[in-house]
Protein backbone atom coordinates (compact mmCIF):
# COMPACT_ATOMS: atom_id res chain seq x y z
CA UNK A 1 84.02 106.93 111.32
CA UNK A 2 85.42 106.34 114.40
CA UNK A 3 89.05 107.73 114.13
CA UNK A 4 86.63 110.79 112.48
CA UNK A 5 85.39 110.43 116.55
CA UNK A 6 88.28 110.06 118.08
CA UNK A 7 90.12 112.95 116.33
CA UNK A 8 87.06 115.05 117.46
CA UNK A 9 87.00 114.05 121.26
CA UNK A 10 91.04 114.14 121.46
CA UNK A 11 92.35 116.12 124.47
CA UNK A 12 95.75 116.56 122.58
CA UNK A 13 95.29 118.48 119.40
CA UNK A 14 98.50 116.65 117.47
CA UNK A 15 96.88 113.18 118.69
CA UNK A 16 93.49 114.77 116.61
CA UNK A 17 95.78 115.70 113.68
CA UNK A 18 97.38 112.32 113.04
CA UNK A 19 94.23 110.54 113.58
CA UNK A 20 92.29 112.71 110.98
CA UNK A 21 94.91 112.72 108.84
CA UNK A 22 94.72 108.77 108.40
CA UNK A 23 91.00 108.63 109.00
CA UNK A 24 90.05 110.72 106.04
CA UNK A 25 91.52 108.63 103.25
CA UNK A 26 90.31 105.72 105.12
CA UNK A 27 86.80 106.75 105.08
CA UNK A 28 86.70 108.41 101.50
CA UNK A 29 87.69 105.21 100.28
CA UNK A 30 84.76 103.38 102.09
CA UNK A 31 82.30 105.82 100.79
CA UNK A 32 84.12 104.60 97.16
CA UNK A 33 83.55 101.10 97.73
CA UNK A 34 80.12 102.15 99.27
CA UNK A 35 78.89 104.01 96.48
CA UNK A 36 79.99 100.95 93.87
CA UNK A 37 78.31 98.49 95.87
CA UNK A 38 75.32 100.63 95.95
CA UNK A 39 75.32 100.44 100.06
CA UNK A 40 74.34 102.95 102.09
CA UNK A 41 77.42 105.17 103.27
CA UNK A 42 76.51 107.27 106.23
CA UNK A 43 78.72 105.81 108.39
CA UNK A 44 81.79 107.01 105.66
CA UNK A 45 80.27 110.09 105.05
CA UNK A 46 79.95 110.85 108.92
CA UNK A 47 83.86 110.38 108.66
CA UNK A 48 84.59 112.08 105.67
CA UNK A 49 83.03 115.10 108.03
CA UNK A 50 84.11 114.76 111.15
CA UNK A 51 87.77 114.54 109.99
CA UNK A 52 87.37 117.74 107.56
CA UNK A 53 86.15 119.23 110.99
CA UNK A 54 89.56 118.46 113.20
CA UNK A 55 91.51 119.78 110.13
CA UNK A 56 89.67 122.81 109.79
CA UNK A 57 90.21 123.50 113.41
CA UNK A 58 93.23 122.28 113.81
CA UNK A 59 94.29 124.70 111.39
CA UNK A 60 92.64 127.78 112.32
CA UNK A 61 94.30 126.93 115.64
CA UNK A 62 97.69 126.76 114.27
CA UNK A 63 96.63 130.51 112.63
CA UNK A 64 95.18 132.44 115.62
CA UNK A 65 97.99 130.86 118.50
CA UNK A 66 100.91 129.47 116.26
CA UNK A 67 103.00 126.52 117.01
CA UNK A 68 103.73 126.72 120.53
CA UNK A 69 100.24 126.14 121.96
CA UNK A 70 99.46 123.89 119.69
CA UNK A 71 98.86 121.02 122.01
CA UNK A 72 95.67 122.54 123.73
């Protein structure tokens, strides 16, 4: 969950990218182990999500501006 945060509040979008990009396996195997355990997984689930969220945006900022500005 919190690299899911951190990718989110990043001021440099590639810094967001590489975070998310390690977060989300991170915290889709907690919600796994979670789930086996029978524990509660909000707290992986909340990262699952917030890391889809800086990939989703990260790409449709890639789409509309292209490489170059990529570190806004």
């Amino acid at each position: 969950m919190v690299l899911g945060i951190v990718s989110l509040v990043a001021p440099i979008r590639l810094l967001a990218v590489i975070t998310a990009l390690v977060g989300l396996p991170l915290a889709a195997t907690g919600n796994g182990v979670d789930k086996r355990r029978g524990a509660k997984n909000g707290k992986a689930v909340a990262g699952v999500v917030c890391n889809v969220l800086t990939l989703a945006f990260a790409v449709l900022l890639i789409l509309l501006l292209g490489f170059t500005d990529y570190t806004l």
